[in-house]
Structures are given as structure tokens and as C-alpha cells.
C-alpha atoms as a PDB file:
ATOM      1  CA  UNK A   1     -40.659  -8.802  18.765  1.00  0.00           C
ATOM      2  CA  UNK A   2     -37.137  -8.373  17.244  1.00  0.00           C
ATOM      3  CA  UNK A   3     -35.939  -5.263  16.536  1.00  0.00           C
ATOM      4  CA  UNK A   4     -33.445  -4.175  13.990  1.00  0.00           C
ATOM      5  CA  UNK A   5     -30.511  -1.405  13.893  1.00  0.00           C
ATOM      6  CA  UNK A   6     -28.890   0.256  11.474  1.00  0.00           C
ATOM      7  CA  UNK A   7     -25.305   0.658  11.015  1.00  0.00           C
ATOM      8  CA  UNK A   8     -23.441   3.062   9.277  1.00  0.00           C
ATOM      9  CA  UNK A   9     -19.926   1.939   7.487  1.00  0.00           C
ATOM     10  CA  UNK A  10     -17.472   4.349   8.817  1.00  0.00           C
ATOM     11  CA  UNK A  11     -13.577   4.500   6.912  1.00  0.00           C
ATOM     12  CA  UNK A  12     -11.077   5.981   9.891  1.00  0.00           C
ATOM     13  CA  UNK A  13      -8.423   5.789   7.340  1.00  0.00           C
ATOM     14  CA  UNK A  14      -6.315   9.088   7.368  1.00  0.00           C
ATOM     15  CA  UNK A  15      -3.263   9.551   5.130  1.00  0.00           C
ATOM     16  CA  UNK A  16      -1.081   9.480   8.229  1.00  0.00           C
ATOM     17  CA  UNK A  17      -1.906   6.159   8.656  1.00  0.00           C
ATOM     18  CA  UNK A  18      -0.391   5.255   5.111  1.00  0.00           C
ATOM     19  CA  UNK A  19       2.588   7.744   4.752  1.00  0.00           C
ATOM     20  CA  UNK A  20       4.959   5.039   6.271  1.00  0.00           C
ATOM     21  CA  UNK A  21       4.214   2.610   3.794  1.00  0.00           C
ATOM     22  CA  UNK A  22       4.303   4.774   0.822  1.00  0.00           C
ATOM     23  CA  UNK A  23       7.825   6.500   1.960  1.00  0.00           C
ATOM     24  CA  UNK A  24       9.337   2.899   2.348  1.00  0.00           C
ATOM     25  CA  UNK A  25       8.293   2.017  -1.233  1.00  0.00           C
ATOM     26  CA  UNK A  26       9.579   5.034  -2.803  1.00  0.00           C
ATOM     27  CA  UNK A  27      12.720   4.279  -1.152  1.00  0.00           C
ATOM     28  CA  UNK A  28      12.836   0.932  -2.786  1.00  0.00           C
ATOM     29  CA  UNK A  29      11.723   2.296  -5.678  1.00  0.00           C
ATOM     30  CA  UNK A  30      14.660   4.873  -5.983  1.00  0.00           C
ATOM     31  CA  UNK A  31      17.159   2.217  -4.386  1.00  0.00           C
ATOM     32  CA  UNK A  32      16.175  -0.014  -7.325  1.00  0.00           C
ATOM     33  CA  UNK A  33      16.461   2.627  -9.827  1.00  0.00           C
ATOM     34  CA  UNK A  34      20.181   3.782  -8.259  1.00  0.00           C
ATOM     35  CA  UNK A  35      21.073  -0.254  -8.728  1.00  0.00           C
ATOM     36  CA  UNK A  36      19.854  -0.396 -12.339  1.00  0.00           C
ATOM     37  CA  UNK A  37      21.835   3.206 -13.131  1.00  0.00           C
ATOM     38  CA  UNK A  38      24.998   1.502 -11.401  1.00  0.00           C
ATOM     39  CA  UNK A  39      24.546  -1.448 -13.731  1.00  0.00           C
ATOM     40  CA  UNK A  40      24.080   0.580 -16.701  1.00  0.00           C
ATOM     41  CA  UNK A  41      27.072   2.509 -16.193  1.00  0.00           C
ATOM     42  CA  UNK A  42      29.099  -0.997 -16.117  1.00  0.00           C
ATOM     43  CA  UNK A  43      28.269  -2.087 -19.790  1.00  0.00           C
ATOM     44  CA  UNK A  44      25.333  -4.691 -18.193  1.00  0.00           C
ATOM     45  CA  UNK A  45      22.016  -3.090 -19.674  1.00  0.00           C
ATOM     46  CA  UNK A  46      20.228  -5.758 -19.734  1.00  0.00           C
ATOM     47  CA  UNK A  47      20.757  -7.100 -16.007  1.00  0.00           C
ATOM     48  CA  UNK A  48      19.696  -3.537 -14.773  1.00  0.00           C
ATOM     49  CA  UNK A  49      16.696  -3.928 -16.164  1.00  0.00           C
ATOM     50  CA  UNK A  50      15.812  -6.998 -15.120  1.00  0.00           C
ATOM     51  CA  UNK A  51      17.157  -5.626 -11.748  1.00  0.00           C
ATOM     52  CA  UNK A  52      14.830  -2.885 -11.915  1.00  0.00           C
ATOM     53  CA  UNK A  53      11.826  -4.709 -12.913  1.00  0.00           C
ATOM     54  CA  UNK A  54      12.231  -7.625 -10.631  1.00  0.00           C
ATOM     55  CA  UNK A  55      12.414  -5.708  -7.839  1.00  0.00           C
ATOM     56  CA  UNK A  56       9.543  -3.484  -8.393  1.00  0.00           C
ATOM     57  CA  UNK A  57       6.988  -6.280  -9.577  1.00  0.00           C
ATOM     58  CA  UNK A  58       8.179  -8.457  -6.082  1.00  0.00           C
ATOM     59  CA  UNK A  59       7.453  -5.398  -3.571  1.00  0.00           C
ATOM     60  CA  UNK A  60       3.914  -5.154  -5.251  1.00  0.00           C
ATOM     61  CA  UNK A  61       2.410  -7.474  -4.036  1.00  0.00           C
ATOM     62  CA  UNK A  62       3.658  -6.491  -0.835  1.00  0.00           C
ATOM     63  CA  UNK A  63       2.941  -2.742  -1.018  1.00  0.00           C
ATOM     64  CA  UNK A  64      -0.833  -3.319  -2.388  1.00  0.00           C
ATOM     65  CA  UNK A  65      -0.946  -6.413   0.677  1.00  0.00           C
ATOM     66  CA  UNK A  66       0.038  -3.725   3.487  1.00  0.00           C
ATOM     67  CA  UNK A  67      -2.296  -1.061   2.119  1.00  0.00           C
ATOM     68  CA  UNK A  68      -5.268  -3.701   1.984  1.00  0.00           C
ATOM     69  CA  UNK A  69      -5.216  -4.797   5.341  1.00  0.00           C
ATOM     70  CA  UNK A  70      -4.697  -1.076   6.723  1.00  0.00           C
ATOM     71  CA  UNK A  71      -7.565  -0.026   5.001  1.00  0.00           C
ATOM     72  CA  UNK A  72      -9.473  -3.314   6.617  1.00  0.00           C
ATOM     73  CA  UNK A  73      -8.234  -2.457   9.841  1.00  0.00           C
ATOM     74  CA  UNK A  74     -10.025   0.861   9.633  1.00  0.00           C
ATOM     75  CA  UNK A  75     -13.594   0.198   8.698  1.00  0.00           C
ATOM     76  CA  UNK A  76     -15.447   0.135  11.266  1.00  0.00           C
ATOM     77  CA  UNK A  77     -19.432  -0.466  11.530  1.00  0.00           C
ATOM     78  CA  UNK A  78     -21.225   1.963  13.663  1.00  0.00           C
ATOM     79  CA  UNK A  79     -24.942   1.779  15.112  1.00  0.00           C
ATOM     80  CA  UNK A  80     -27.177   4.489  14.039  1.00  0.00           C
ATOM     81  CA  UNK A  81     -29.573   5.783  16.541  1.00  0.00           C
ATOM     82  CA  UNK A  82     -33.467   5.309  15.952  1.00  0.00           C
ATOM     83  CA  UNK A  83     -34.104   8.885  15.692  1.00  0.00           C
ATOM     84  CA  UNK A  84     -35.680   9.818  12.423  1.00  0.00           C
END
């Protein structure tokens, strides 16, 4: 006779665990926005906004990548015990 268990999905994600990540894309966020200000000030408009822009929509992809697989890496699936 085969019997089953029970797990219980368990997130160990704590915001510690994330604050690295999220302080490295604010700095490239305000590095990005210091560049395109720079630019600005130097009669080039349009090339700090496409500065800008390109910059935040290629460290994306990145940033949502890195939080994905941290969030993966803490799920875990714990037995439950048979007590009812």
C-alpha cells in the first residue's frame, strides 16, 4: 500500500535577499539619468534620450532575470506531518 504526503510550498525570500539587486539598479538608473542630463546640457536632446531609454529597457531584462531566479532559488517544498 502506497502512501502519500503532503507538502507545503514554503517562500524563504526576505527583502535582504533582494536589496543588492535593487540598489545596483537604482544606481544605473540614476547613472543613466546623470548621462542623459550631461547630454542635455550639450545641445544633444535627442541622444540623451535615447541614452536614457536604451539603457533602462537593456538592464530590464536583466533586473526582472536576477529577481526571477532569486525568488526560484527560495521556494522550497516542505513535508507536512500526518497529524490531523
Amino acid at each position: 500500500m502506497l502512501t502519500s504526503t503532503a507538502y507545503r510550498l514554503r517562500c524563504t525570500l526576505t527583502f535582504g535577499d533582494i536589496y543588492g539587486q535593487i540598489l545596483i539598479w537604482m544606481l544605473v538608473i540614476f547613472v543613466s539619468l546623470a548621462a542623459g542630463l550631461a547630454l542635455m546640457g550639450t545641445s544633444k536632446p535627442m541622444v540623451a534620450l535615447v541614452g536614457v531609454g536604451l539603457i533602462l529597457v537593456l538592464s530590464l531584462p536583466f533586473l526582472l532575470f536576477a529577481f526571477t531566479t532569486t525568488l526560484l532559488n527560495h521556494i522550497a517544498l516542505e513535508p507536512t506531518s500526518a497529524e490531523g
